[in-house]
Protein backbone atom coordinates (compact mmCIF):
# COMPACT_ATOMS: atom_id res chain seq x y z
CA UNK A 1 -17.95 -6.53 2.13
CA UNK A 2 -19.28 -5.11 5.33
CA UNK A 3 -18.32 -4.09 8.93
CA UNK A 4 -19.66 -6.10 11.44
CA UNK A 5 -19.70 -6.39 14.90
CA UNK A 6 -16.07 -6.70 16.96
CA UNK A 7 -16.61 -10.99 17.58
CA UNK A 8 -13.70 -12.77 16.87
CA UNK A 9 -15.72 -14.67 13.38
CA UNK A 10 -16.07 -11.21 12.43
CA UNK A 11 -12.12 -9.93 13.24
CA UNK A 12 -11.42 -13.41 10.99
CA UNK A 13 -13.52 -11.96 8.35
CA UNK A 14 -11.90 -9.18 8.18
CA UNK A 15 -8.05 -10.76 8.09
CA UNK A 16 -9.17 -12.74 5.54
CA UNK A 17 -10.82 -9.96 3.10
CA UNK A 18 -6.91 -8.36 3.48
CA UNK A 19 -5.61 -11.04 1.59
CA UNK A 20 -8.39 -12.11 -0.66
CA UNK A 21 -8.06 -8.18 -2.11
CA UNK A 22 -4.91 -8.55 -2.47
CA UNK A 23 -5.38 -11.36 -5.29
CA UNK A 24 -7.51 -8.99 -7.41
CA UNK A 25 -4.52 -6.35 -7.99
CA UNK A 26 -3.02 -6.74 -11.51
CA UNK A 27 0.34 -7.82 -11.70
CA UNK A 28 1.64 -4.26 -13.11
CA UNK A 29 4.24 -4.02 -15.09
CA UNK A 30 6.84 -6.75 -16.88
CA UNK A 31 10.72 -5.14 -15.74
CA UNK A 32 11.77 -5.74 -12.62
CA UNK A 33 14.13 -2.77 -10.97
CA UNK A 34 16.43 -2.81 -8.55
CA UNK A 35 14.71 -2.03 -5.49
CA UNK A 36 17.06 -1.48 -2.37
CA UNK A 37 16.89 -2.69 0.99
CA UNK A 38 13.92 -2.44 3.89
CA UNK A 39 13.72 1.73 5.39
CA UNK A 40 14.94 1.81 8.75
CA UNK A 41 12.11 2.99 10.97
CA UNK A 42 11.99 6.42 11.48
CA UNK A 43 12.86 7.66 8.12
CA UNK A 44 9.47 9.25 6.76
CA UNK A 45 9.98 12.22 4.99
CA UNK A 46 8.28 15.28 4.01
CA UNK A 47 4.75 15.68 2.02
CA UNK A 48 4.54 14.10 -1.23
CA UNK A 49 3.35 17.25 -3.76
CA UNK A 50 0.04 15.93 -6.25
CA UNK A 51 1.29 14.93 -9.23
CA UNK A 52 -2.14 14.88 -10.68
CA UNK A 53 -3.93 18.13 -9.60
CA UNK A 54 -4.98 19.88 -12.92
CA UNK A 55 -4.97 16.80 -15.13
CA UNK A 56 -5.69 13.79 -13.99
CA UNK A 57 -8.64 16.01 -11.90
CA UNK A 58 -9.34 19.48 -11.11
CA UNK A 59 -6.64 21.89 -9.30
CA UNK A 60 -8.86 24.39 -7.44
CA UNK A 61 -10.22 22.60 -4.42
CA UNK A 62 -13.53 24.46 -5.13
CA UNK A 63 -13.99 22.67 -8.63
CA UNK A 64 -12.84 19.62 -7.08
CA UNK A 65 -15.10 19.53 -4.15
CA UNK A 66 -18.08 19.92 -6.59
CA UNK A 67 -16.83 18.17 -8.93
CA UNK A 68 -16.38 15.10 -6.75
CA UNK A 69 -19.87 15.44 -4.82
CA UNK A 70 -21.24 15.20 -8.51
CA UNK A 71 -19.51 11.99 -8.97
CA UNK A 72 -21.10 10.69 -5.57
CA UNK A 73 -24.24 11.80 -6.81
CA UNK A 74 -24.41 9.32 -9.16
CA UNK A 75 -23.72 6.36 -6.35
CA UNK A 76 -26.84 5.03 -3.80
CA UNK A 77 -26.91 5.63 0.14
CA UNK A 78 -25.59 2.68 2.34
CA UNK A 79 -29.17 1.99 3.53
CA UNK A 80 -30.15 1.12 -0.02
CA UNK A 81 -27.36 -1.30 -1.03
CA UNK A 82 -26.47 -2.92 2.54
CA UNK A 83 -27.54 -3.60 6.05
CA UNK A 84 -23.69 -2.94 7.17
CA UNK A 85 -21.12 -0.63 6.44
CA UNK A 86 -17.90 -1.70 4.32
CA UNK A 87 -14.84 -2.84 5.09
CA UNK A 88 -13.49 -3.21 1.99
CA UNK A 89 -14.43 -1.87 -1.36
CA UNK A 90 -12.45 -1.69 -4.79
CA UNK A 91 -12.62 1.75 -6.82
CA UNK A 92 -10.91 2.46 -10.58
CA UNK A 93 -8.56 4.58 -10.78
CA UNK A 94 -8.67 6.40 -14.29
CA UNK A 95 -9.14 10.23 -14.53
CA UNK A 96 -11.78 11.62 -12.38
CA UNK A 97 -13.14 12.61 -16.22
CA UNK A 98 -13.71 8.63 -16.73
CA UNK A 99 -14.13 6.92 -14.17
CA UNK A 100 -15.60 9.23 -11.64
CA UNK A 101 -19.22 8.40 -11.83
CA UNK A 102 -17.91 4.80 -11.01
CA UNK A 103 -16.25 5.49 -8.05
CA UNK A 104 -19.30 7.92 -6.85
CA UNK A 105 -20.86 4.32 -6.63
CA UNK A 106 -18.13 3.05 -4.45
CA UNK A 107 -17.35 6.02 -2.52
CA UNK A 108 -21.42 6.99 -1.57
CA UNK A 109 -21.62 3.98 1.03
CA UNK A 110 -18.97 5.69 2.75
CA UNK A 111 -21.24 8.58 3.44
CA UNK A 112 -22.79 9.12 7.23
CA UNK A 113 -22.87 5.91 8.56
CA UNK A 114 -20.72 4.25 6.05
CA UNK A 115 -17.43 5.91 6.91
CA UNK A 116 -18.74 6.62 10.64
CA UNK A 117 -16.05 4.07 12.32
CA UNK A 118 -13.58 4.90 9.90
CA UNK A 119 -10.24 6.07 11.06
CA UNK A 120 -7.35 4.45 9.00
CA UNK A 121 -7.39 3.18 4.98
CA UNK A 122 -5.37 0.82 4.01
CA UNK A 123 -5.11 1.34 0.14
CA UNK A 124 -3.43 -0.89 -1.92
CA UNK A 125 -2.90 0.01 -5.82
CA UNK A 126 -0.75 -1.86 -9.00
CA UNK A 127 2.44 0.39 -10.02
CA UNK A 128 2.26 1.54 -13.94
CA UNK A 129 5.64 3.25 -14.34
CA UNK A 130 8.16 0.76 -12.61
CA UNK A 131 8.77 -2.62 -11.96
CA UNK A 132 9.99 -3.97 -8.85
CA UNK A 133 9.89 -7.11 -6.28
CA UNK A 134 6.51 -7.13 -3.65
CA UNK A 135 4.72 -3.78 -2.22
CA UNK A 136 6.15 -0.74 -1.31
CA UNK A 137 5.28 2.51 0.67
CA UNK A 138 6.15 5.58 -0.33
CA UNK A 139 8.83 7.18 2.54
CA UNK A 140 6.84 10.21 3.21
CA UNK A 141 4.75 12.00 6.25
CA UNK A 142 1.65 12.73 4.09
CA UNK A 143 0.15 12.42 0.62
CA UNK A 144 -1.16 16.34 -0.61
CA UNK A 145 -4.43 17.13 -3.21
CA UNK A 146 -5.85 20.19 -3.72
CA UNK A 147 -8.11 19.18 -0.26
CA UNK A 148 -5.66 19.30 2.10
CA UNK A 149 -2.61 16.92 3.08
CA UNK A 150 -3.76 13.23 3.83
CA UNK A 151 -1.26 11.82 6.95
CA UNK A 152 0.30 8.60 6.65
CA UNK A 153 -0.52 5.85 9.86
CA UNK A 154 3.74 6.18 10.26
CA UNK A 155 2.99 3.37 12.86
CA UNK A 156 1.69 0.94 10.58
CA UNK A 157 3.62 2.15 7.66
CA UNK A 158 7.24 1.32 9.27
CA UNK A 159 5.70 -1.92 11.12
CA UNK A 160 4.97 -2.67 7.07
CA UNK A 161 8.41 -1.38 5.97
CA UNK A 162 10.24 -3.74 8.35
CA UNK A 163 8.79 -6.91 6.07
CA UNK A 164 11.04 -8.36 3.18
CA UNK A 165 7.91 -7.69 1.11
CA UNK A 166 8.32 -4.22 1.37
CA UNK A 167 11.06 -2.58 -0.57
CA UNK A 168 12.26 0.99 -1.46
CA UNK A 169 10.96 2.33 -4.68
CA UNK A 170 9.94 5.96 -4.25
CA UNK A 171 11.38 6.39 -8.05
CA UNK A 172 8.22 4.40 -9.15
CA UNK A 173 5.88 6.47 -7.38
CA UNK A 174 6.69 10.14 -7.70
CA UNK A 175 4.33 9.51 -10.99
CA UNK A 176 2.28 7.22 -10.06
CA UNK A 177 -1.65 8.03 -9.52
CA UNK A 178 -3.47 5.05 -8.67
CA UNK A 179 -2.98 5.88 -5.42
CA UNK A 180 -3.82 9.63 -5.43
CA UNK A 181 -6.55 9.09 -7.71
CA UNK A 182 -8.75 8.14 -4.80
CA UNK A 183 -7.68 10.37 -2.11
CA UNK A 184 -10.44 13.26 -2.99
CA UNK A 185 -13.25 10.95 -2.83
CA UNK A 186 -11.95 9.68 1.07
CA UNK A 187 -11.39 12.96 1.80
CA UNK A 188 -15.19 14.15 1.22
CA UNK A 189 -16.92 11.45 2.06
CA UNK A 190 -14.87 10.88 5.34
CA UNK A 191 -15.65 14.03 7.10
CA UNK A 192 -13.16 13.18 10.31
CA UNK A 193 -9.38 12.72 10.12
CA UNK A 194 -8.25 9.43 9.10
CA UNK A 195 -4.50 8.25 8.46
CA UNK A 196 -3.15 6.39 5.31
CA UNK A 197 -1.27 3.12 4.29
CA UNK A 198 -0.74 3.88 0.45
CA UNK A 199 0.89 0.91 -0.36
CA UNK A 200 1.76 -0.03 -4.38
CA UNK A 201 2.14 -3.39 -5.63
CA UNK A 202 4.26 -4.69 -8.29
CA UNK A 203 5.35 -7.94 -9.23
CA UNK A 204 3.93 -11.10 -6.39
CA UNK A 205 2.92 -14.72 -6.80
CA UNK A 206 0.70 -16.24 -4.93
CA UNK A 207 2.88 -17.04 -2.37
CA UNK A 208 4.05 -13.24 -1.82
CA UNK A 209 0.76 -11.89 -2.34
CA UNK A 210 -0.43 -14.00 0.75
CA UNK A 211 2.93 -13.31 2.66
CA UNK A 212 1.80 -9.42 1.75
CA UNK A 213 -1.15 -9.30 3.12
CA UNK A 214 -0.41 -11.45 6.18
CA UNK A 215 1.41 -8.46 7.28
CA UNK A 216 -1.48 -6.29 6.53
CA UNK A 217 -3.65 -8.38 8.39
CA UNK A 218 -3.06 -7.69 11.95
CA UNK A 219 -3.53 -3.81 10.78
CA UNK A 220 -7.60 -4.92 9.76
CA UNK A 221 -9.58 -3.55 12.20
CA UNK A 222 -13.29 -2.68 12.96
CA UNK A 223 -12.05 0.89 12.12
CA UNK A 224 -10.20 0.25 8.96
CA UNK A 225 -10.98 0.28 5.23
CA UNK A 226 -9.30 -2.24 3.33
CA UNK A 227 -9.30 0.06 -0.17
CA UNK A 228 -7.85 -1.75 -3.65
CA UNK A 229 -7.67 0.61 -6.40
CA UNK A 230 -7.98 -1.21 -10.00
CA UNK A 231 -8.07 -0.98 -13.23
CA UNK A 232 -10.45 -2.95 -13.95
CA UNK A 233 -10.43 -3.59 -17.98
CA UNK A 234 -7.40 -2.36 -20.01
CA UNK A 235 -8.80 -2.49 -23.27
CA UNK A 236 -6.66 -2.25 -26.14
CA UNK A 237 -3.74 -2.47 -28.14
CA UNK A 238 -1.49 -0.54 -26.58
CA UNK A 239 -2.23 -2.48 -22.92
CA UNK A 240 -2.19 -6.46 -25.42
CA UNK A 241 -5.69 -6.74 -25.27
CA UNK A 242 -8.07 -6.60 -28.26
CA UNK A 243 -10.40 -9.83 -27.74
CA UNK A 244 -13.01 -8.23 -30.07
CA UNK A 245 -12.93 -5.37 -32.92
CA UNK A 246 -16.53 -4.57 -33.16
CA UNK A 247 -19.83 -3.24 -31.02
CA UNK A 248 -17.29 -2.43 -28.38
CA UNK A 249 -19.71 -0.81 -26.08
CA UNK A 250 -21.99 -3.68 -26.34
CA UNK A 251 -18.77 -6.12 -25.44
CA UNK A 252 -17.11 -4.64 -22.84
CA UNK A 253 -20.16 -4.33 -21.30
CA UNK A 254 -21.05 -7.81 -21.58
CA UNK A 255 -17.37 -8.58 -20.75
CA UNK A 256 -18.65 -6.91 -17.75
């Protein structure tokens, strides 16, 4: 998707990409845990630490930096893939290691002119270690890598918070990565500040899913990136889905 003039057709555009994303996360996870009532406003916390520098991708912000510019390497320049810049994209979210050269695709059209306008993400990600009822957002001032700390949009994050949607579950995200997973590829290829809505997703129908992103919408602006972070294909038995045993290469590309 691309960013497009400020014309009301185009604002519509953009509402509507908010919720159409938000059908293409996974529903994670198949317990349900208690999840507590709505935040008051006001009660952002702290800097939540990486849980994922040194394994998940590099520690040293040197190797990291490198490493992630090799990644983008791999990707093409805006002006080869589109006449606009994005204002939504979807990235995996596996170990820098796996699927970095992937999201080096996604993240490269952000470069220059591609992340130009860009001052807020909105990134929306499936939780793996917890169950729970709607989205949640992570009570915190700032998400840290090995970059630097990322600050939340506290604005938008308690205007989110204040939605039945939205419930408390920081227990399901003090491990969770699909979120961080992406934050060093924003954070080089957007060279200016830019604020954060990290907001995991559990278990939604339909008719929650649209409720979700209706109160994302109004948030969708000419200088926001609507981010979903995905899994794409969980191959396997151990994720309940073998639908071939042979020439897997050749398959899951073709599944492709």
């Amino acid at each position: 998707m691309s960013r497009s003039s400020p014309e009301p057709s185009a604002r519509g555009r953009l509402r509507r990409s908010a919720w159409l994303l938000l059908l293409a996360l996974p529903l994670a996870g198949t317990a349900v845990c208690g999840t507590g009532p709505n935040r008051e406003a006001g009660a952002m916390r702290g800097t939540r630490p990486s849980a994922l520098a040194g394994s998940w991708y590099p520690a040293d912000p040197e190797r990291l930096s490198a490493s992630v510019d090799a990644h983008l390497a791999q990707g093409r320049p805006l002006a080869e893939v589109a006449r606009r810049p994005p204002i939504a994209l979807i990235a995996p979210h596996a170990g820098h290691e796996w699927s970095g050269d992937a999201a080096g695709h996604v993240y490269r059209l952000l470069e220059g002119e591609g992340g130009a306008a860009i001052t807020r993400v909105i990134l929306l990600g499936p939780s793996h270690y917890a169950g729970f009822r709607g989205a949640s957002i992570l009570a915190v001032n700032a998400f840290a890598t090995p970059l630097g700390d990322v600050p939340l949009d506290t604005a938008v994050v308690q205007a989110l918070q204040a939605s039945p949607d939205f419930v408390a579950a920081d227990a399901a995200q003090l491990r969770e990565h699909c979120l961080e997973i992406q934050l060093p590829f924003l954070q080089r290829v957007l060279r200016h500040p830019f604020r954060l809505v990290p907001i995991l997703v559990s278990r939604i129908d339909a008719a929650g899913g649209q409720r979700i992103a209706a109160a994302i919408a109004p948030f969708v602006d000419e200088t926001t990136l609507l981010l979903i972070s995905s899994d794409f294909t969980h191959f396997g038995s151990r994720f309940g889905y073998v639908p071939f045993g042979n020439d897997l290469d050749m398959n899951l590309r073709r599944l492709d």
